[in-house]
N, C-alpha and C. Protein backbone atom coordinates (compact mmCIF):
# COMPACT_ATOMS: atom_id res chain seq x y z
N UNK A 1 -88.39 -10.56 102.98
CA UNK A 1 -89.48 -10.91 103.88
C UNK A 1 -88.99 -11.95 104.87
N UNK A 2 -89.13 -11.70 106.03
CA UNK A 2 -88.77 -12.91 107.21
C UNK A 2 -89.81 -13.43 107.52
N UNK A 3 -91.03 -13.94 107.28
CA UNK A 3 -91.81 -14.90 107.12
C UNK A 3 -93.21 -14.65 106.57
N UNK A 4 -93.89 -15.71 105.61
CA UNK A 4 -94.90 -15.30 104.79
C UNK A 4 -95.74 -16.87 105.03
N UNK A 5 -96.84 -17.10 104.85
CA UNK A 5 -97.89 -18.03 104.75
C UNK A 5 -97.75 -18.66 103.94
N UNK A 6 -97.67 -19.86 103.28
CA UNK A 6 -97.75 -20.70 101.72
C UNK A 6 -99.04 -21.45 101.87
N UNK A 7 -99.32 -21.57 100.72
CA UNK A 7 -100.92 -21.79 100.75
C UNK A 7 -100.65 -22.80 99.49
N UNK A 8 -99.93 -24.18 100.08
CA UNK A 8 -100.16 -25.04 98.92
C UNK A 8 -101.15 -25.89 98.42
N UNK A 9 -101.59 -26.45 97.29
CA UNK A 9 -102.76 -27.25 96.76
C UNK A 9 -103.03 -28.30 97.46
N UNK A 10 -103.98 -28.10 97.89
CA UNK A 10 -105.02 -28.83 98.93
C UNK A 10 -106.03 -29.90 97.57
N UNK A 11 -106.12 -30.85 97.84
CA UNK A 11 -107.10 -31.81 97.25
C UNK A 11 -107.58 -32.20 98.04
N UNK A 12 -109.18 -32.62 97.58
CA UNK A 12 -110.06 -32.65 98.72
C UNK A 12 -111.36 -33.85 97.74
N UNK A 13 -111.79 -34.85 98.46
CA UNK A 13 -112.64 -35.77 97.43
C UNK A 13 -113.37 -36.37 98.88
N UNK A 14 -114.20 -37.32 98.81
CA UNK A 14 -115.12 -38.23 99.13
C UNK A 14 -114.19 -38.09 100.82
N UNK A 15 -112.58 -38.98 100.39
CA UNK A 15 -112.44 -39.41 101.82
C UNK A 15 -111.89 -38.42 102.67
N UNK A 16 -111.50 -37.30 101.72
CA UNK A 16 -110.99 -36.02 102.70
C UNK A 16 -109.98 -35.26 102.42
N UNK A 17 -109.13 -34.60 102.63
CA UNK A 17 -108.63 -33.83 102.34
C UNK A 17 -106.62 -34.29 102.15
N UNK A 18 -106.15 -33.67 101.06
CA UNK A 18 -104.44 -33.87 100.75
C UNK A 18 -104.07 -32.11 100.44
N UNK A 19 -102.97 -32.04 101.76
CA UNK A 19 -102.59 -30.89 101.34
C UNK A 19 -100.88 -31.28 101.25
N UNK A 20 -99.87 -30.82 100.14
CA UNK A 20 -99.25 -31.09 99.88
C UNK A 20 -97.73 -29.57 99.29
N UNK A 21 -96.72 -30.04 99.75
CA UNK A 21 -95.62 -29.27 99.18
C UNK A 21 -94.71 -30.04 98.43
N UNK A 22 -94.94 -29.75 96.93
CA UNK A 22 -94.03 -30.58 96.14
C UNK A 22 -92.52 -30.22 95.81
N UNK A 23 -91.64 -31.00 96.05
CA UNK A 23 -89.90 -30.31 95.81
C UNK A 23 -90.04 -29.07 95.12
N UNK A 24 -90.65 -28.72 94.18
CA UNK A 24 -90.17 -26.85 93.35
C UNK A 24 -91.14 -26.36 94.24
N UNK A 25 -91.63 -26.28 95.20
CA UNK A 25 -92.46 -25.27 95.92
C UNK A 25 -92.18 -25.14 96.80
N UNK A 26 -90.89 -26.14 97.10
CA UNK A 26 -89.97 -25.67 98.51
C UNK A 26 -89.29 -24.24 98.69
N UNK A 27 -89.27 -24.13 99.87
CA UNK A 27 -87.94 -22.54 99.35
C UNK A 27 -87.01 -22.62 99.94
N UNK A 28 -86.45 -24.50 100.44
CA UNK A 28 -84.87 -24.94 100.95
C UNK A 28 -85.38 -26.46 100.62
N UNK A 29 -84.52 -26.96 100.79
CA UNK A 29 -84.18 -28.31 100.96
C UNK A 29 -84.13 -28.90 102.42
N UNK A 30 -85.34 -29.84 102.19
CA UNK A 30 -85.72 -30.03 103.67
C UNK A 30 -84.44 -31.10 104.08
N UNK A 31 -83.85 -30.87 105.65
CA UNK A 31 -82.96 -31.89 106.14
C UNK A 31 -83.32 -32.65 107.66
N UNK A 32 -84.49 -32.25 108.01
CA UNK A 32 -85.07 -32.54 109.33
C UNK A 32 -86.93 -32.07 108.98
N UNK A 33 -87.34 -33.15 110.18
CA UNK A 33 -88.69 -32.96 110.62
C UNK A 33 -88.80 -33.16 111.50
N UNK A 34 -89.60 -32.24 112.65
CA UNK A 34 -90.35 -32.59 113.83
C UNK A 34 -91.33 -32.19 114.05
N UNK A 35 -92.05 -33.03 115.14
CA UNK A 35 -93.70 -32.64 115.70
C UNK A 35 -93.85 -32.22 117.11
N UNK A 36 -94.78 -31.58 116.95
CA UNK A 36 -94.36 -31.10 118.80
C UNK A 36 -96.21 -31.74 119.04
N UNK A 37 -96.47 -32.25 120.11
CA UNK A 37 -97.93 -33.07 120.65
C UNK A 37 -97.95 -33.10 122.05
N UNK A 38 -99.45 -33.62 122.05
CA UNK A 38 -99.41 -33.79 124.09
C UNK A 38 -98.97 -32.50 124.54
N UNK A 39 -99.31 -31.19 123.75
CA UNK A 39 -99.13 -30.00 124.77
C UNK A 39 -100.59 -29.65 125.51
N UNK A 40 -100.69 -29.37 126.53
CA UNK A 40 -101.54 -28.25 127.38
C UNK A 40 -101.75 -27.24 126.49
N UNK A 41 -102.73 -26.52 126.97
CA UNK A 41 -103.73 -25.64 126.25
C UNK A 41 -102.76 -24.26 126.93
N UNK A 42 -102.64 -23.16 126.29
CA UNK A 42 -101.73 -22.58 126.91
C UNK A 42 -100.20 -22.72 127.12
N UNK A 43 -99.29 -23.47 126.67
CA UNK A 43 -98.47 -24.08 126.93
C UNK A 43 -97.20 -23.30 125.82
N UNK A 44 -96.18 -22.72 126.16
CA UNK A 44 -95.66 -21.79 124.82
C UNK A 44 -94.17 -23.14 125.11
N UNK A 45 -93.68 -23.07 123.59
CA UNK A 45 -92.92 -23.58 123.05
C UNK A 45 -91.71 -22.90 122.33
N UNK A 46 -90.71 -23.63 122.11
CA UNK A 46 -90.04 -22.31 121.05
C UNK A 46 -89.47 -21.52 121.69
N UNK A 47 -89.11 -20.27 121.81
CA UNK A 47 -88.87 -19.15 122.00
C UNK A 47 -87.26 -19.01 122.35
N UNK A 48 -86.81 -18.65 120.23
CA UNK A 48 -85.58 -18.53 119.98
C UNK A 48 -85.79 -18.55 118.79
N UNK A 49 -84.51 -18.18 118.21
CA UNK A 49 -84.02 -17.57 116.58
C UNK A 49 -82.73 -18.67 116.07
N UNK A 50 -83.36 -18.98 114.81
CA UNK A 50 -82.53 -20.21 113.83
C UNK A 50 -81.57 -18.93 113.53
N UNK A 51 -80.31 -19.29 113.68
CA UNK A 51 -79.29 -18.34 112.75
C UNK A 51 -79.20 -18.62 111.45
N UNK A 52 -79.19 -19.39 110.56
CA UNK A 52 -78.99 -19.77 109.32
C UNK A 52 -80.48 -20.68 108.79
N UNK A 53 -80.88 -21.66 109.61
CA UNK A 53 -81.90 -22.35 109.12
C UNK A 53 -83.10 -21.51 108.70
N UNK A 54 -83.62 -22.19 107.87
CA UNK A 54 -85.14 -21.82 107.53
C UNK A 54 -86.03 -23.14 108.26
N UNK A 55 -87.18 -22.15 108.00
CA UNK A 55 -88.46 -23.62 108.83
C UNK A 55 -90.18 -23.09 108.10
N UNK A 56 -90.21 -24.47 108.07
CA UNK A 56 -91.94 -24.17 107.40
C UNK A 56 -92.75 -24.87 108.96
N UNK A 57 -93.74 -24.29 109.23
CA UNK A 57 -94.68 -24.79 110.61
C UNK A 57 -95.95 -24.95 109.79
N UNK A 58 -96.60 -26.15 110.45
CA UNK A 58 -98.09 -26.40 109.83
C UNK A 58 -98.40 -26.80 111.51
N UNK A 59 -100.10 -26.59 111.37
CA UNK A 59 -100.81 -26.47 112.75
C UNK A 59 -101.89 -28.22 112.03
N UNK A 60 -101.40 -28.89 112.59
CA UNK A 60 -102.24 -30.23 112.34
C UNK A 60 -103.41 -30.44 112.70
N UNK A 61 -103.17 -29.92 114.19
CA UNK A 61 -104.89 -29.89 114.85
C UNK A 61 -105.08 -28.67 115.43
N UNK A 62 -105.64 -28.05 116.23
CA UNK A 62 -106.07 -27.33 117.15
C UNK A 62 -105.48 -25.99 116.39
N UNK A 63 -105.54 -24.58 117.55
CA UNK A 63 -104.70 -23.63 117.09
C UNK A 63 -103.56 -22.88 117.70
N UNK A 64 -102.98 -22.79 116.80
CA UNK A 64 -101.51 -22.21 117.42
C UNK A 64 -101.37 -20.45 117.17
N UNK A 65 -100.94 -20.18 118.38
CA UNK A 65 -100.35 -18.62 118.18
C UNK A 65 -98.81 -18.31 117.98
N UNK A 66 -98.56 -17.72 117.20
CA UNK A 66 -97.28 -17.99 116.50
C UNK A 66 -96.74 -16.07 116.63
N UNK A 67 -95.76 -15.71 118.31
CA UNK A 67 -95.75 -14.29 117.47
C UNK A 67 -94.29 -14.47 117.01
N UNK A 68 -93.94 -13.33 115.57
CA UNK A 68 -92.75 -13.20 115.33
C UNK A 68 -92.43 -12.08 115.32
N UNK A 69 -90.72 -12.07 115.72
CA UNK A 69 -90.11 -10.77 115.46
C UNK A 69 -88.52 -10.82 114.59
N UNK A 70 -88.61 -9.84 113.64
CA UNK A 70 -87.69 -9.81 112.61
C UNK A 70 -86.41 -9.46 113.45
N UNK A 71 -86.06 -8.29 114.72
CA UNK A 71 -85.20 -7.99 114.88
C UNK A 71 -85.02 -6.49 114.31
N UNK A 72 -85.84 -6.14 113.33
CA UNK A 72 -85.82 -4.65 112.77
C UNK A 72 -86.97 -4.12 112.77
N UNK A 73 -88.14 -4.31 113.74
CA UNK A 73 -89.17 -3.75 114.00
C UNK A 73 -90.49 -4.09 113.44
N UNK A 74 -90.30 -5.48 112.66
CA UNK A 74 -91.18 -5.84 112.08
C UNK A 74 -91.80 -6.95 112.87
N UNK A 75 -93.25 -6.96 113.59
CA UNK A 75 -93.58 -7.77 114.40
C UNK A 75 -94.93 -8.48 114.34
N UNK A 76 -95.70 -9.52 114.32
CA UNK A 76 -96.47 -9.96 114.03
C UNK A 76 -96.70 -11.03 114.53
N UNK A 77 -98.14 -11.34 115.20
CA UNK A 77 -98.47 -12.76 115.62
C UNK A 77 -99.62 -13.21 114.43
N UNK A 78 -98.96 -14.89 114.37
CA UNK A 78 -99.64 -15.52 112.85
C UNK A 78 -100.87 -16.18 114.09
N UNK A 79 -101.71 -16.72 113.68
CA UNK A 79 -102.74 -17.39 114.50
C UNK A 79 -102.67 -18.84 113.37
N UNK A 80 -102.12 -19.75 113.61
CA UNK A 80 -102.67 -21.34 112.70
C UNK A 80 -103.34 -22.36 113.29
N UNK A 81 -104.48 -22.51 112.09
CA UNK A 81 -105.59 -23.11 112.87
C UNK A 81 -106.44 -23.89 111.68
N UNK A 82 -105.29 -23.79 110.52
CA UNK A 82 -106.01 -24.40 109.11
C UNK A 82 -105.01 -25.39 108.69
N UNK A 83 -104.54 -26.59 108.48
CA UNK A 83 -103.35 -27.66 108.20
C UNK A 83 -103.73 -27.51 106.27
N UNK A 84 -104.22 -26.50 105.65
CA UNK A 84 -103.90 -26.41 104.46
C UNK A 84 -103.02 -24.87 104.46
N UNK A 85 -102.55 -24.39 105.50
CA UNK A 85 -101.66 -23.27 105.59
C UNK A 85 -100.52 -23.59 106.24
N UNK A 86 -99.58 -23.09 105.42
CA UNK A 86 -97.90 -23.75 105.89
C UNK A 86 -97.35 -21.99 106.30
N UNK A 87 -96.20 -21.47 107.31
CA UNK A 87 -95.88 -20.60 107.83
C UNK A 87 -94.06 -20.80 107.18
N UNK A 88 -93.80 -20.11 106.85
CA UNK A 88 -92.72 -20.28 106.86
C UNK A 88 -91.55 -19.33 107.07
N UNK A 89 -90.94 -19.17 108.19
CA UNK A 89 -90.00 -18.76 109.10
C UNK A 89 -88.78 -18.74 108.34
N UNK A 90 -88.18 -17.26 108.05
CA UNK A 90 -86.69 -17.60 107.48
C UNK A 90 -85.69 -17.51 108.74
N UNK A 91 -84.56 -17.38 108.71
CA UNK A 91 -83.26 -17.35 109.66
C UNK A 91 -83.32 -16.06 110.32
N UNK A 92 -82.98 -16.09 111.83
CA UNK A 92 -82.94 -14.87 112.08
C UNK A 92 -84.38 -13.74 112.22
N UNK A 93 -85.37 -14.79 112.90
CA UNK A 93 -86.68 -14.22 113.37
C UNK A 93 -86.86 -14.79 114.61
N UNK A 94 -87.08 -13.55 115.20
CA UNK A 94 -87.47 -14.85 116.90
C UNK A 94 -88.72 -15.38 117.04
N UNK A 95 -89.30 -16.37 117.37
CA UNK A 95 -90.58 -16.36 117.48
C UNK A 95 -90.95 -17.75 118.55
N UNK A 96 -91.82 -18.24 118.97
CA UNK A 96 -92.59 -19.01 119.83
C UNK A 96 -93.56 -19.47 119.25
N UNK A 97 -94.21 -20.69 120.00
CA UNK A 97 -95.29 -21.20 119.46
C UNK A 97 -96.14 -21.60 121.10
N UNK A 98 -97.67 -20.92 120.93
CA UNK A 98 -98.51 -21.14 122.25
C UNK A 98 -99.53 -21.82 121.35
N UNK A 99 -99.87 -23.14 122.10
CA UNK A 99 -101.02 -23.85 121.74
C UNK A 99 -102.05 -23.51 122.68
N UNK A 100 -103.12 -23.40 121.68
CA UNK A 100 -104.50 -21.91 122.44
C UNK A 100 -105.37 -23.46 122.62
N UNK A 101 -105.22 -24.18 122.49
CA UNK A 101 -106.11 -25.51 122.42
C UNK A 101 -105.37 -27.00 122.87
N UNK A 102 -106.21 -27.35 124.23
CA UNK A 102 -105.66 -28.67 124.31
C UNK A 102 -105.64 -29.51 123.11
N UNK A 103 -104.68 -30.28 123.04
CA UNK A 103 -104.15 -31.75 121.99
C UNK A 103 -103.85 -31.00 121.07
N UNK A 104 -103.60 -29.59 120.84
CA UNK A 104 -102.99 -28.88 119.33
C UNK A 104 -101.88 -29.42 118.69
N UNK A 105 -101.68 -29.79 117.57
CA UNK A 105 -100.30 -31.01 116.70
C UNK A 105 -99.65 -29.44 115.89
N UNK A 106 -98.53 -29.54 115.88
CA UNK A 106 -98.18 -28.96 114.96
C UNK A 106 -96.85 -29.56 114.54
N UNK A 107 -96.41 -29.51 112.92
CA UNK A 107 -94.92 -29.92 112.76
C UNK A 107 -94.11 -28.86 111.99
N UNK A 108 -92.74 -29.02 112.51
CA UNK A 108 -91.84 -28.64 111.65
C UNK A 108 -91.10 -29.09 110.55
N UNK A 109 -90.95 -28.76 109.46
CA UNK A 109 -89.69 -28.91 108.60
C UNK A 109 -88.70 -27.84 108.40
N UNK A 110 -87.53 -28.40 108.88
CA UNK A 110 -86.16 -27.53 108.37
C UNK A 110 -85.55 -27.72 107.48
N UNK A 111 -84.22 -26.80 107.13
CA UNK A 111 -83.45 -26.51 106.44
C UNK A 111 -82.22 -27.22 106.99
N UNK A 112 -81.97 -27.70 108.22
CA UNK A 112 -80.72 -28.05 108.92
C UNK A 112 -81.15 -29.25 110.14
N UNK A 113 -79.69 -29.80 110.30
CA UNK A 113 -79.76 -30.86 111.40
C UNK A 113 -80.02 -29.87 112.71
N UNK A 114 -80.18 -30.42 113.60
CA UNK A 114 -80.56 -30.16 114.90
C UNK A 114 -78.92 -29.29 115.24
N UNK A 115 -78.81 -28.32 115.34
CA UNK A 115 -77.19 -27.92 115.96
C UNK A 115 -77.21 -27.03 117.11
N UNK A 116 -77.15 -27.23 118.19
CA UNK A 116 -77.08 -26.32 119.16
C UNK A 116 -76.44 -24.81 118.90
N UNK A 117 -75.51 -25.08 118.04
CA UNK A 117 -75.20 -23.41 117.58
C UNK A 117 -75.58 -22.53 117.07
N UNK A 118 -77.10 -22.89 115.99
CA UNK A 118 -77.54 -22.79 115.58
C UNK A 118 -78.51 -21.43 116.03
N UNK A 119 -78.76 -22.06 117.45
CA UNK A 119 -80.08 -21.65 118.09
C UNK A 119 -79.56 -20.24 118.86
N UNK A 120 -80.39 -18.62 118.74
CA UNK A 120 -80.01 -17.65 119.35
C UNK A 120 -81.18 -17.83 120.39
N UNK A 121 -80.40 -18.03 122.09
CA UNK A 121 -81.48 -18.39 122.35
C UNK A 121 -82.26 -17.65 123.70
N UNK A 122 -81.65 -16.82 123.55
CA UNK A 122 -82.20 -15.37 124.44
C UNK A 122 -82.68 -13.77 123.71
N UNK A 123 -84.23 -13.66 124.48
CA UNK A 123 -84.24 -12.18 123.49
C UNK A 123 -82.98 -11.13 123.72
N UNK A 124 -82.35 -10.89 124.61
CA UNK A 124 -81.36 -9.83 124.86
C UNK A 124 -80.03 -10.21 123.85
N UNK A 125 -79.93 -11.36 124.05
CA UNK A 125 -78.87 -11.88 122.58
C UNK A 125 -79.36 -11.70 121.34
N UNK A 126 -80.77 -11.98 121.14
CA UNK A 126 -81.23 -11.69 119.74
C UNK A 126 -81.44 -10.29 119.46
N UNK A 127 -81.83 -9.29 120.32
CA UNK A 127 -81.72 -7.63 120.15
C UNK A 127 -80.14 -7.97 119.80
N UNK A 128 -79.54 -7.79 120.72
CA UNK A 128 -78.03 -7.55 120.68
C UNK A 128 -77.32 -7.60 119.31
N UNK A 129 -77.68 -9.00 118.48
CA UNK A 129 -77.59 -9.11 117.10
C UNK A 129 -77.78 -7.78 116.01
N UNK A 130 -79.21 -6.89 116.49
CA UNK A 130 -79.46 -6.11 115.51
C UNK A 130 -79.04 -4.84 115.90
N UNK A 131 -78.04 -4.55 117.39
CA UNK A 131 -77.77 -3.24 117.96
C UNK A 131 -76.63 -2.58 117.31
């Protein structure tokens, strides 16, 4: 599967809500985090393929349109718009992120440092991969 939803345990009491991924419910070893904020409503992000990394995306505020493509015909746009739903992106999927809502937060956690080599970063290079 090149990317599936995780739906980890959410606690929820008086002052509000804890949603949480504990180390065995990882499916890598996180080595980076980032947040992307202050986007425009409409505003697409992203659009490129981790060669090796994995990535989990959570939508903090607002909602995000998330489409992906495997590279073998498997294609799908995620819609996140719930911060007790984590996305998680394996290596070698192209995909983007459009915030459908001014002030939409969303963050990443990876599998890897930041590496420019990393990144496939044209669709005609990323077909090309699966030709």
């Amino acid at each position: 599967m090149s990317w599936h939803i995780l739906t980890p345990p959410t606690h929820v009491d008086p002052r509000g809500a804890l949603t949480a991924i504990d180390e065995h419910e990882f499916p890598f070893v996180p080595k980076r985090v980032y947040w992307i904020h202050d986007v425009p409503a409409g505003t697409i992000r992203g659009a490129h393929a981790h060669r090796e990394q994995h990535q989990i995306l959570v939508c903090l505020s607002g909602r995000l349109s998330v489409p992906l493509d495997d590279g073998h015909g498997r294609t799908e746009t995620v819609i996140l718009d719930d911060p007790r739903f984590a996305l998680h992106i394996e290596p070698m999927v192209w995909s983007h992120q459009q915030a459908l809502d001014a002030g939409t937060r969303w963050v990443f956690i990876a599998s890897g440092r930041l590496d420019p080599a990393e990144y496939v970063r044209t669709p005609d290079d990323f077909r090309a991969l699966f030709a």
